[in-house]
C-alpha atoms as a PDB file:
ATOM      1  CA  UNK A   1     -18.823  82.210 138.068  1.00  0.00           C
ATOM      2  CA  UNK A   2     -20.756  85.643 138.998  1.00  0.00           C
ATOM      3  CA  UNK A   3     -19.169  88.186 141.174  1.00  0.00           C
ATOM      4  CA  UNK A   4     -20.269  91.097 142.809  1.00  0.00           C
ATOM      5  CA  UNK A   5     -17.623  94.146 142.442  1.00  0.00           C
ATOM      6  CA  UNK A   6     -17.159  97.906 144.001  1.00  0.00           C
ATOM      7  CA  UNK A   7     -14.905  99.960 144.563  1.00  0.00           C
ATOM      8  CA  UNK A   8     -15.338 103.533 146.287  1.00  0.00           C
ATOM      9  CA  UNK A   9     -12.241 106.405 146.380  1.00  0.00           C
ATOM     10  CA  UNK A  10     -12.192 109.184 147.766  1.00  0.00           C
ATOM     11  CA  UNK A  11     -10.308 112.569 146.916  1.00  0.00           C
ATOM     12  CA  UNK A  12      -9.822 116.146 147.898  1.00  0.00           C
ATOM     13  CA  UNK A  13      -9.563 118.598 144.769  1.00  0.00           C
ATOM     14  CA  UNK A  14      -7.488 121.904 145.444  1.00  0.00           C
ATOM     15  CA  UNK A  15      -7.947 123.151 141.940  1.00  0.00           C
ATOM     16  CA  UNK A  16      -9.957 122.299 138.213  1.00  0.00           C
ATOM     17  CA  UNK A  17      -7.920 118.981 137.845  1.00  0.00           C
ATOM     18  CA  UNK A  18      -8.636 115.627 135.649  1.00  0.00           C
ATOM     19  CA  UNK A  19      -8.890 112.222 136.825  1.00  0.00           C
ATOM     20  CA  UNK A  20      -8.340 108.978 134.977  1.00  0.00           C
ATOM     21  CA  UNK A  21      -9.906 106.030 136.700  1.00  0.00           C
ATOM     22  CA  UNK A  22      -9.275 102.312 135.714  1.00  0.00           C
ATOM     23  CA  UNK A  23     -11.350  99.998 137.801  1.00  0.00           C
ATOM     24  CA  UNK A  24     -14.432  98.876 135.519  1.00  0.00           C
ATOM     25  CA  UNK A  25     -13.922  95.345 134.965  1.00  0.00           C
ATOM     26  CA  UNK A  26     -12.790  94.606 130.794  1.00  0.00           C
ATOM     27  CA  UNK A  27     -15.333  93.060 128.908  1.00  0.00           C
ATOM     28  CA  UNK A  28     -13.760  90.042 127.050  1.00  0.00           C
ATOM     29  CA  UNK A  29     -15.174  86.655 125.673  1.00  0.00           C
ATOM     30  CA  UNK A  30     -15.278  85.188 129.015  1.00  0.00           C
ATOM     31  CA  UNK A  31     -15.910  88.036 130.773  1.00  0.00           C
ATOM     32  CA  UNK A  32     -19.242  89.866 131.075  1.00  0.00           C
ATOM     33  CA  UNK A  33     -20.765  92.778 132.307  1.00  0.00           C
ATOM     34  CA  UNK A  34     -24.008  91.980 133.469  1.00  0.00           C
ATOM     35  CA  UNK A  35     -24.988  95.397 135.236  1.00  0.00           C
ATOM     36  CA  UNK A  36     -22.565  98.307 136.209  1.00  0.00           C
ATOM     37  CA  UNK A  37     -23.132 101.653 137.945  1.00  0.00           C
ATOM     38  CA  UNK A  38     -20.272 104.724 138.510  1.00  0.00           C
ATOM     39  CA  UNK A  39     -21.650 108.142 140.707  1.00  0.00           C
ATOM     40  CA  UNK A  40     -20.250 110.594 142.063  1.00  0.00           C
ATOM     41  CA  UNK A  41     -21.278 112.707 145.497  1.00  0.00           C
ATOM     42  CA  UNK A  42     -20.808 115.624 143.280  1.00  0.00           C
ATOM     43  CA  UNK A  43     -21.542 116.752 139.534  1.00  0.00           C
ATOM     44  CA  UNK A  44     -18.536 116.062 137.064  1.00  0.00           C
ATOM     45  CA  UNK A  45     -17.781 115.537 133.430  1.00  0.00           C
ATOM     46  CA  UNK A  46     -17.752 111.869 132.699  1.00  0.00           C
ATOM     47  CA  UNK A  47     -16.295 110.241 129.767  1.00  0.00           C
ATOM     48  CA  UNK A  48     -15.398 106.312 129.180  1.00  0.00           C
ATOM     49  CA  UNK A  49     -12.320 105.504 126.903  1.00  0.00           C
ATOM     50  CA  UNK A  50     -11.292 102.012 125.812  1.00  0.00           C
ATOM     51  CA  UNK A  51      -7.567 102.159 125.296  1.00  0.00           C
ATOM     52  CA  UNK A  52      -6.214 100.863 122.057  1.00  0.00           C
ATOM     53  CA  UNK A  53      -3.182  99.169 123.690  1.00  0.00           C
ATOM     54  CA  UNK A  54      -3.988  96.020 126.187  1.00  0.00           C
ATOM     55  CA  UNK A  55      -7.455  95.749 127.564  1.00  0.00           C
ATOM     56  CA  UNK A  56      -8.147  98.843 130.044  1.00  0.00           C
ATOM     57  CA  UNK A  57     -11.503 100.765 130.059  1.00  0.00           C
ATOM     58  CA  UNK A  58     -10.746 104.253 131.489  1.00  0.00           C
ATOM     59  CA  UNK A  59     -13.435 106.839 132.920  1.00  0.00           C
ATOM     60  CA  UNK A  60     -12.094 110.380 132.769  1.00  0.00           C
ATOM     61  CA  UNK A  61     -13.145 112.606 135.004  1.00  0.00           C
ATOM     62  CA  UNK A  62     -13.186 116.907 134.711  1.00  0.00           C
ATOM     63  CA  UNK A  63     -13.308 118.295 138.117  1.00  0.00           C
ATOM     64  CA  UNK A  64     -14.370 122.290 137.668  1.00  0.00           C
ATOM     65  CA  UNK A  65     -13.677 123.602 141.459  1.00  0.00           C
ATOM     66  CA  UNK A  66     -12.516 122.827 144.541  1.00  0.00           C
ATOM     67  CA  UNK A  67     -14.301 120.058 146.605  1.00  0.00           C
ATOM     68  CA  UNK A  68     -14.438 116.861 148.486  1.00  0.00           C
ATOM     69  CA  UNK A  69     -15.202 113.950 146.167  1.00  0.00           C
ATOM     70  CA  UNK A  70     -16.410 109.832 146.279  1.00  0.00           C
ATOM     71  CA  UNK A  71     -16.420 107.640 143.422  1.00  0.00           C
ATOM     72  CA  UNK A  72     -18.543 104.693 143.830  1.00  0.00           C
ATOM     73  CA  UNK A  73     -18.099 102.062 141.136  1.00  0.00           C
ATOM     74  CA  UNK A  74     -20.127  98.648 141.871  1.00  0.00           C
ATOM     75  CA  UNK A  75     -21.184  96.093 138.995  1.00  0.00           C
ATOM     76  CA  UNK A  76     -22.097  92.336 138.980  1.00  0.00           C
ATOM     77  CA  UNK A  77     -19.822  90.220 136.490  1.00  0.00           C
ATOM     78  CA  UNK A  78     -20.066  86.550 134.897  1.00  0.00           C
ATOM     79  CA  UNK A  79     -16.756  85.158 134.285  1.00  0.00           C
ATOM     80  CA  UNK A  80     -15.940  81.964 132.206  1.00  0.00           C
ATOM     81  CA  UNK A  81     -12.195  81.124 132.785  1.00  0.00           C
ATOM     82  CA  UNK A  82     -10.972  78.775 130.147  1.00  0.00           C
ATOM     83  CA  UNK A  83      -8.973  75.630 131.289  1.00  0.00           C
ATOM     84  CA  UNK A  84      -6.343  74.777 128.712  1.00  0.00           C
ATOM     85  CA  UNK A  85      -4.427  71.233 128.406  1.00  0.00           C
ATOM     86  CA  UNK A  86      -0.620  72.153 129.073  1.00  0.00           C
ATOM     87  CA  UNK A  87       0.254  70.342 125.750  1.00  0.00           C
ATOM     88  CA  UNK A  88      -1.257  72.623 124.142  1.00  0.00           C
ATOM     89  CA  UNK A  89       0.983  75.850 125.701  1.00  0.00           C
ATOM     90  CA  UNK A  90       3.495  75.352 124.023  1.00  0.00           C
ATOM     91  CA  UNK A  91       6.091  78.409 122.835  1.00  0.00           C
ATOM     92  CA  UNK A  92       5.256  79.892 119.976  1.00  0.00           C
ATOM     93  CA  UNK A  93       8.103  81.577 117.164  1.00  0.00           C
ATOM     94  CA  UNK A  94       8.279  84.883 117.178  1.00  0.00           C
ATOM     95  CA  UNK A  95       7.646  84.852 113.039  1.00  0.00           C
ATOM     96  CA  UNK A  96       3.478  83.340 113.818  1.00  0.00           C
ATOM     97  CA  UNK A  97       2.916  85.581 116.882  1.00  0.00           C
ATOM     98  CA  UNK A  98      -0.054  88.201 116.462  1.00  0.00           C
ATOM     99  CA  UNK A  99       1.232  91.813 116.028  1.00  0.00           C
ATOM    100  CA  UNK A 100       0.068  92.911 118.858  1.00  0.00           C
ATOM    101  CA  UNK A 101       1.866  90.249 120.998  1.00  0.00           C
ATOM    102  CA  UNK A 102       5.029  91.307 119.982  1.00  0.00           C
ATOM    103  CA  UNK A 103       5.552  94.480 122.225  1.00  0.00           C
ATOM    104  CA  UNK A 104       5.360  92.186 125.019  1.00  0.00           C
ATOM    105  CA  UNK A 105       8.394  90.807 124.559  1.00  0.00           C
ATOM    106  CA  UNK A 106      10.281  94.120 125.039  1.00  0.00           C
ATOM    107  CA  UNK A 107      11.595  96.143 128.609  1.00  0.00           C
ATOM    108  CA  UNK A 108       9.039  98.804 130.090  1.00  0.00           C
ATOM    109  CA  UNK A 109       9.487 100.986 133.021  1.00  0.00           C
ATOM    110  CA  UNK A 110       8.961  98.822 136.058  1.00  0.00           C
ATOM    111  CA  UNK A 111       9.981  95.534 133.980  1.00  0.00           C
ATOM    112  CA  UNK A 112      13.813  95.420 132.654  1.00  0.00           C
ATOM    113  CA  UNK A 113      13.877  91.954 131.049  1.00  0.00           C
ATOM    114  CA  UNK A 114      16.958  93.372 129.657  1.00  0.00           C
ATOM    115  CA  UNK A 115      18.898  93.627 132.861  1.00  0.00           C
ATOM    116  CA  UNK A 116      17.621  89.941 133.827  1.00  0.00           C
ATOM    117  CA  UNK A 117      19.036  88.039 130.636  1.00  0.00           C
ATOM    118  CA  UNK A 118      21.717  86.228 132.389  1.00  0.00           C
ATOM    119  CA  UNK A 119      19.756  85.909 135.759  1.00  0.00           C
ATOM    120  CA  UNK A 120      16.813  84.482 133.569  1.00  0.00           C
ATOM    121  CA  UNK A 121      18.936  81.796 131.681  1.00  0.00           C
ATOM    122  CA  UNK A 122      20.973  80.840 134.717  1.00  0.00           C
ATOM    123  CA  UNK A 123      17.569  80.200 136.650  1.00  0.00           C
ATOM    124  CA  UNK A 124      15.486  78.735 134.022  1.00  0.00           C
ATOM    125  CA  UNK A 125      17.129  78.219 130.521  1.00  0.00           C
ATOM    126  CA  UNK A 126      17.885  74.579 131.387  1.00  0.00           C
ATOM    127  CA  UNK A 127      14.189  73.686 131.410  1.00  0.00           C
ATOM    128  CA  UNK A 128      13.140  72.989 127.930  1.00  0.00           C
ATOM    129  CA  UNK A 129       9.230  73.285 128.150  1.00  0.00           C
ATOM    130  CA  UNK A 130       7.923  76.715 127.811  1.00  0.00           C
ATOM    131  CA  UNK A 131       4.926  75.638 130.206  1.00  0.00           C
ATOM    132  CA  UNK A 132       7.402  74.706 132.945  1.00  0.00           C
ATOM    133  CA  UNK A 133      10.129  77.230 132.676  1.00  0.00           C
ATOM    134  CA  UNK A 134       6.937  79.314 133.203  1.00  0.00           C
ATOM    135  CA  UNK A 135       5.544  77.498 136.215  1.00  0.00           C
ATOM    136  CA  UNK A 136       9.340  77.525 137.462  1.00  0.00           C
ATOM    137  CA  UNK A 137       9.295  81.247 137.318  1.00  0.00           C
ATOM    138  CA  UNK A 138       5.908  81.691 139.029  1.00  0.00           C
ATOM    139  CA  UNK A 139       6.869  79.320 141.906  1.00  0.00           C
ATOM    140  CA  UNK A 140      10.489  80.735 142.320  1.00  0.00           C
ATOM    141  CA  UNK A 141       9.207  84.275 143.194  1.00  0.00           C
ATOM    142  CA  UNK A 142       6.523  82.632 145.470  1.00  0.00           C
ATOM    143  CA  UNK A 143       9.305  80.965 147.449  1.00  0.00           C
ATOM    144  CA  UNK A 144      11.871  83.457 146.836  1.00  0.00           C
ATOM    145  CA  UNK A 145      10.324  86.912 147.690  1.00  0.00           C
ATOM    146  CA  UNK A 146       9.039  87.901 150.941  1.00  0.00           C
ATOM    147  CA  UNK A 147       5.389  89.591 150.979  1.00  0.00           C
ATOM    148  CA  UNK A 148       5.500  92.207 152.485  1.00  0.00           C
ATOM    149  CA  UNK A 149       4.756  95.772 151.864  1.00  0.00           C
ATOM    150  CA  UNK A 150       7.283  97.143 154.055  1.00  0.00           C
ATOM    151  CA  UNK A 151      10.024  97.927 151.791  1.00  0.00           C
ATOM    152  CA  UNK A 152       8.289  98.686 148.417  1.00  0.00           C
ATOM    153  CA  UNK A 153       7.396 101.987 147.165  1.00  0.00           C
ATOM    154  CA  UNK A 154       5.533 102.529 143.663  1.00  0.00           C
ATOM    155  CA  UNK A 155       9.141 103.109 142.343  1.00  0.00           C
ATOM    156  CA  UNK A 156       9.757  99.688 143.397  1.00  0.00           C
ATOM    157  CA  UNK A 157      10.773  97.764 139.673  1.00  0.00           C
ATOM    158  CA  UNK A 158      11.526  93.938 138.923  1.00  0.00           C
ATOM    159  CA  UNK A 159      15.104  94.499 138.989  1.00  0.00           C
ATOM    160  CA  UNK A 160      14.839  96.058 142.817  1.00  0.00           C
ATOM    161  CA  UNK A 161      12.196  93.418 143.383  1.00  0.00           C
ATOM    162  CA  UNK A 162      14.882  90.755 142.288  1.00  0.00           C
ATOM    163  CA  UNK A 163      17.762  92.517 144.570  1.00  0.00           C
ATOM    164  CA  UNK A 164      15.809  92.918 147.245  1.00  0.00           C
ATOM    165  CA  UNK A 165      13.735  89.796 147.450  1.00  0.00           C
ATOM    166  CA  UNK A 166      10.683  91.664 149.230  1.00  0.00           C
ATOM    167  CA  UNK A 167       7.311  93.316 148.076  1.00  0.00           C
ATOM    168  CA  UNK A 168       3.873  93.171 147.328  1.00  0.00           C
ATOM    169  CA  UNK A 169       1.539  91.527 144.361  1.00  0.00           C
ATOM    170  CA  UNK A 170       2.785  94.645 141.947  1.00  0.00           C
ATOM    171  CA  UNK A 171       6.393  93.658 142.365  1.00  0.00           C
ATOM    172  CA  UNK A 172       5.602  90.029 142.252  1.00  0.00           C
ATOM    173  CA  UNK A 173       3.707  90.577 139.164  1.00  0.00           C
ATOM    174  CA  UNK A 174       6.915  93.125 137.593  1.00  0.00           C
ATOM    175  CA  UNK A 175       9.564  90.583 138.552  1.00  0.00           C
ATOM    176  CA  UNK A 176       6.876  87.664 136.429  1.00  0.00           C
ATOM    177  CA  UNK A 177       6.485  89.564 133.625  1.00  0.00           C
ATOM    178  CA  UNK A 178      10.283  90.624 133.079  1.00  0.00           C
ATOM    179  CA  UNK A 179      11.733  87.308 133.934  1.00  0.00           C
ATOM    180  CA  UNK A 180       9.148  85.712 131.407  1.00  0.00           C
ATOM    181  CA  UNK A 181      10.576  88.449 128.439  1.00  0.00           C
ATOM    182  CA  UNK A 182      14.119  88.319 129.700  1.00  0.00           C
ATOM    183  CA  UNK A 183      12.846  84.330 128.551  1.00  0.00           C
ATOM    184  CA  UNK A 184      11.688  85.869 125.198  1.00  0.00           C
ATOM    185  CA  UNK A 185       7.948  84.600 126.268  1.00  0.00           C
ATOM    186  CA  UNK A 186       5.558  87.610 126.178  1.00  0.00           C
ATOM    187  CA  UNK A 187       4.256  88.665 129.335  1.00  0.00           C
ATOM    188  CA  UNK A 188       2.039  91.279 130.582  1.00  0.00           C
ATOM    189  CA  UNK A 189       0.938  92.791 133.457  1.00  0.00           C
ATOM    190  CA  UNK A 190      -2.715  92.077 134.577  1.00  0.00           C
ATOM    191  CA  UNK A 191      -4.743  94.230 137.219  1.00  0.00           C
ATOM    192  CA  UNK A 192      -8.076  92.620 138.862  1.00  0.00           C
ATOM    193  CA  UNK A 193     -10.593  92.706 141.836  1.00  0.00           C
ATOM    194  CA  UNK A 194      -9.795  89.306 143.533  1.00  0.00           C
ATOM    195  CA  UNK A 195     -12.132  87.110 145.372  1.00  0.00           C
ATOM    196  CA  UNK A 196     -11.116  85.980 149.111  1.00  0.00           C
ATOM    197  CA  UNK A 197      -8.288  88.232 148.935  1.00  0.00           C
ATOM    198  CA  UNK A 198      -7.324  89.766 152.396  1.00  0.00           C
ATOM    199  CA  UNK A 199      -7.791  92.703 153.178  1.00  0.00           C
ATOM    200  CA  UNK A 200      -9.827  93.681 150.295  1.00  0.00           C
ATOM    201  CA  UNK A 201      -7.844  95.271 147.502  1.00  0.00           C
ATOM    202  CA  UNK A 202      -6.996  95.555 144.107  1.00  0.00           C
ATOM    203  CA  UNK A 203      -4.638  92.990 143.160  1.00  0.00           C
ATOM    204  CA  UNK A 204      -1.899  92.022 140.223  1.00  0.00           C
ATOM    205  CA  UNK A 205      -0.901  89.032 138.194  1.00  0.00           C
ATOM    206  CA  UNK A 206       0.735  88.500 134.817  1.00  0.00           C
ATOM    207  CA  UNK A 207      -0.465  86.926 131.506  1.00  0.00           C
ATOM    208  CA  UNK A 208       2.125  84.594 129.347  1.00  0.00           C
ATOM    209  CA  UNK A 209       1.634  84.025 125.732  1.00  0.00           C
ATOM    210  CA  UNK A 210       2.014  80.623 124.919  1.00  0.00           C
ATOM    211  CA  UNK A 211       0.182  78.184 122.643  1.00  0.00           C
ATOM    212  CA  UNK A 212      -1.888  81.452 121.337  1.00  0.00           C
ATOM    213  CA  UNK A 213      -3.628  81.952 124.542  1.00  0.00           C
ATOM    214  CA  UNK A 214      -2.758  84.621 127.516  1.00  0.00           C
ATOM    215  CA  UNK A 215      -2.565  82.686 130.369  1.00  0.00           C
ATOM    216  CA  UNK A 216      -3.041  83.960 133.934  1.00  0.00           C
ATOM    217  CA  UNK A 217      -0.714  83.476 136.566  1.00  0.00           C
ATOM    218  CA  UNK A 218      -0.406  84.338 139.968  1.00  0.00           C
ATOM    219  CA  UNK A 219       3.145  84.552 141.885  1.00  0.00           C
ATOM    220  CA  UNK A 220       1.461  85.743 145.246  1.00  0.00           C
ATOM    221  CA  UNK A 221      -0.739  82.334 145.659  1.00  0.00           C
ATOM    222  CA  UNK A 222      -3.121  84.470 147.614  1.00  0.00           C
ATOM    223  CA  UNK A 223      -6.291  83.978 146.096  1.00  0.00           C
ATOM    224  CA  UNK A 224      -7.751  81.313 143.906  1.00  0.00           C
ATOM    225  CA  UNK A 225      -6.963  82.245 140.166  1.00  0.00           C
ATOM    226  CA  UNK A 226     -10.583  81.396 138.736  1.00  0.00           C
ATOM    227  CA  UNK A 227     -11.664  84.143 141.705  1.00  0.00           C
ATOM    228  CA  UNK A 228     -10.299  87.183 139.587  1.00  0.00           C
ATOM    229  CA  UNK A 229     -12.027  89.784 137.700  1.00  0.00           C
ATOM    230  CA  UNK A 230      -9.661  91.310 135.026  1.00  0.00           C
ATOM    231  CA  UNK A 231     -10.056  95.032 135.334  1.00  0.00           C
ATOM    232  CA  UNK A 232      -6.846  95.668 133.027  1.00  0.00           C
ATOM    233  CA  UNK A 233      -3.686  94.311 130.951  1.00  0.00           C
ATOM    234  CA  UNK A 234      -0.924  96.294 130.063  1.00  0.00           C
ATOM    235  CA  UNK A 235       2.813  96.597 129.833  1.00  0.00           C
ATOM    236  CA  UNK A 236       3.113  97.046 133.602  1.00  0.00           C
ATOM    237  CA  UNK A 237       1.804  99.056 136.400  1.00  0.00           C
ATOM    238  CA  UNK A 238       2.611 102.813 134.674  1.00  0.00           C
ATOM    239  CA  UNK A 239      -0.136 102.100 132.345  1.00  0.00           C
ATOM    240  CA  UNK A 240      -2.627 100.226 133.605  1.00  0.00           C
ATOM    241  CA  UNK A 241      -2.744 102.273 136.997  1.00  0.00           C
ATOM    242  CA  UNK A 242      -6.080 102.153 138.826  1.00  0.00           C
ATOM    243  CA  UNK A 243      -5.769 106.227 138.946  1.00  0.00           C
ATOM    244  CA  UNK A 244      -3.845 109.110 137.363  1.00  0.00           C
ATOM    245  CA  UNK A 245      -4.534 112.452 138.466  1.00  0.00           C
ATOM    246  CA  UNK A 246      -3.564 115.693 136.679  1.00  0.00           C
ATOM    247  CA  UNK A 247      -3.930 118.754 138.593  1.00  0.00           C
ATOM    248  CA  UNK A 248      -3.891 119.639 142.309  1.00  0.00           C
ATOM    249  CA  UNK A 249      -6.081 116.885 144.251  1.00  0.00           C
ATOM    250  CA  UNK A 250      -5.075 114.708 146.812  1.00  0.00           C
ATOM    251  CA  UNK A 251      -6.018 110.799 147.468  1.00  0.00           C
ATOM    252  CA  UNK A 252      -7.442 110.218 150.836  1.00  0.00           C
ATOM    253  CA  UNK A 253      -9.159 106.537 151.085  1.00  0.00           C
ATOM    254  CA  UNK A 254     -10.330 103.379 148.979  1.00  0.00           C
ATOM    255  CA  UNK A 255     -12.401 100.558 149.875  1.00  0.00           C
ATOM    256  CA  UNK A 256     -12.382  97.612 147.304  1.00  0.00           C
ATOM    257  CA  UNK A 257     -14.597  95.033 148.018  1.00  0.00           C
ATOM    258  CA  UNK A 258     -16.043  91.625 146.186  1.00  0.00           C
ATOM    259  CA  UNK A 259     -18.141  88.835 146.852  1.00  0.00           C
ATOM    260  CA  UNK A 260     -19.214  85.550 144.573  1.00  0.00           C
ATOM    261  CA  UNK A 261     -23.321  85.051 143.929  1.00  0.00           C
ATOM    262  CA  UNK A 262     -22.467  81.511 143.488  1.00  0.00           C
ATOM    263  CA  UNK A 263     -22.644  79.244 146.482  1.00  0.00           C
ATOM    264  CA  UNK A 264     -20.625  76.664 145.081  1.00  0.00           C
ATOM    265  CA  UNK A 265     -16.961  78.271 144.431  1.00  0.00           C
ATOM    266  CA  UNK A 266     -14.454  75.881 143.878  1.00  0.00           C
ATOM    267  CA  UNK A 267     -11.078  76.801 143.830  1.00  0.00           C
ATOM    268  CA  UNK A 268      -9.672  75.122 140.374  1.00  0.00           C
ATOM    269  CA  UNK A 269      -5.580  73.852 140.757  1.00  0.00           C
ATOM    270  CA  UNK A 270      -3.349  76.717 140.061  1.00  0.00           C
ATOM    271  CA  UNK A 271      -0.023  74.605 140.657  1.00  0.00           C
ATOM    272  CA  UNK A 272      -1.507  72.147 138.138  1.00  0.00           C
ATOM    273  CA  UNK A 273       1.281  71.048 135.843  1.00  0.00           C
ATOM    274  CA  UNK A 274      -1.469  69.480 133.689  1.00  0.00           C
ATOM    275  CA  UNK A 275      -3.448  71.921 132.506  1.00  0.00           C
ATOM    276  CA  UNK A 276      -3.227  76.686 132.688  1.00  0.00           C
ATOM    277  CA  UNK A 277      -6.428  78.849 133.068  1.00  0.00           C
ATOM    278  CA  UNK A 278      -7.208  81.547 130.699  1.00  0.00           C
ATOM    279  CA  UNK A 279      -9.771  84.424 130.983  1.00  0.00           C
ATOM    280  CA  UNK A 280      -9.121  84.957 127.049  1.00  0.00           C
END
């Protein structure tokens, strides 16, 4: 599938400050960057970064003086999402998982698997396939927590999301990812532009680890899952924010917007117990 992606913030700088912006789609084996183009209304020092922990591609930004300035971010990406038969998901020991699987097992900030143990095992321990218990976790938050961005701030963690039963796509996304560790199942946290999603915004998911791929799943059931463009992956939302700021500037506005250059989208069967989708 080929999307069409941008993304335009806005910001008011009080004082020489540095911005850290995470919204260029990742380039992985079944994603691609066909074209891409970042400006600003205003001259800055631009640098691009590719983290060495989860998938993010930052641009870092020096901002000299005291001014009004738009980032404009557009690109046009092919995406191959990888359908995977759910026999072959299967758990895998924590002795033949990659190295750099294994800090996904472990409590972040906004994801305290450890405070979910019991919660977790009550809930789900009874199911013996991995796929499943992970399906049974995706499809309890759907019918569990309210949408709604109300009562959610971006203190908001899994274990408030849990308590409370109420949030948006971060906290559904925390509450996945936690629940699938407290499950000892790695899980990450998974930032995207999302096709058909309304109103236009950046979105979340979480990624399992099972049968040594990271598979994509999506606790909101807004938007089809094959309609995403992975923009990050990370432990949760304190590290794969779209922006961190450093200095005295102020957000004022975003617009997020994406479109497909196909004209034959199909939605593929996220609630499939059959097979899981992968963008690798």
């Amino acid at each position: 599938m080929k999307f069409e992606v941008s993304a335009q913030l806005t910001y008011n700088v009080l004082s020489p400050s540095t911005l850290i912006l995470n919204i260029q789609p990742f380039k992985t084996y079944g994603q691609f960057v066909l074209e891409e183009n970042f400006q600003c209304n205003s001259h800055v020092k631009t640098y691009e970064w590719i983290s060495p922990v989860g998938e993010k591609r930052f641009k870092v930004i020096e901002i000299l003086k005291e001014e009004k300035l738009t980032f404009t971010y557009n690109s046009r990406i092919e995406t191959q999402i990888k359908t995977i038969n759910a026999a072959q998901l299967d758990d895998v020991p924590i002795s033949l998982m990659p190295v750099a699987v294994l800090p996904y097992l472990n409590p972040s900030r906004y994801c305290q698997s450890d405070q979910l143990y019991k919660f977790a095992a009550d809930k789900f321990g009874h199911i013996e396939n991995t796929y499943d218990k992970v399906i049974a976790v995706r499809d309890w938050i759907y019918e569990h927590v309210e949408y709604n961005g109300a009562h959610t701030t971006p203190q908001t963690s899994a274990f408030d999301t849990v308590t409370e039963l109420i949030g948006v796509c971060r906290d559904f996304a925390h509450l996945g990812v936690a629940i699938c560790r407290a499950l000892t199942i790695p899980a990450r946290y998974f930032t995207c532009y999302a096709y058909q999603l309304h109103p236009q915004d950046f979105h979340a998911c979480f990624e399992v680890y099972l049968g040594g791929h990271w598979v994509v799943m999506d606790a909101t059931k807004l938007v089809p899952i094959n309609g995403l463009v992975k923009i990050a992956t990370g432990f949760d939302a304190a590290d794969t924010a779209v922006a961190s700021s450093f200095g005295n500037l102020s957000f004022q506005s975003m617009d997020v917007k994406v479109k497909t250059l196909d004209g034959n989208f199909e939605a593929v069967d996220a609630d499939s117990l059959t097979q899981g989708y992968s963008y690798h």
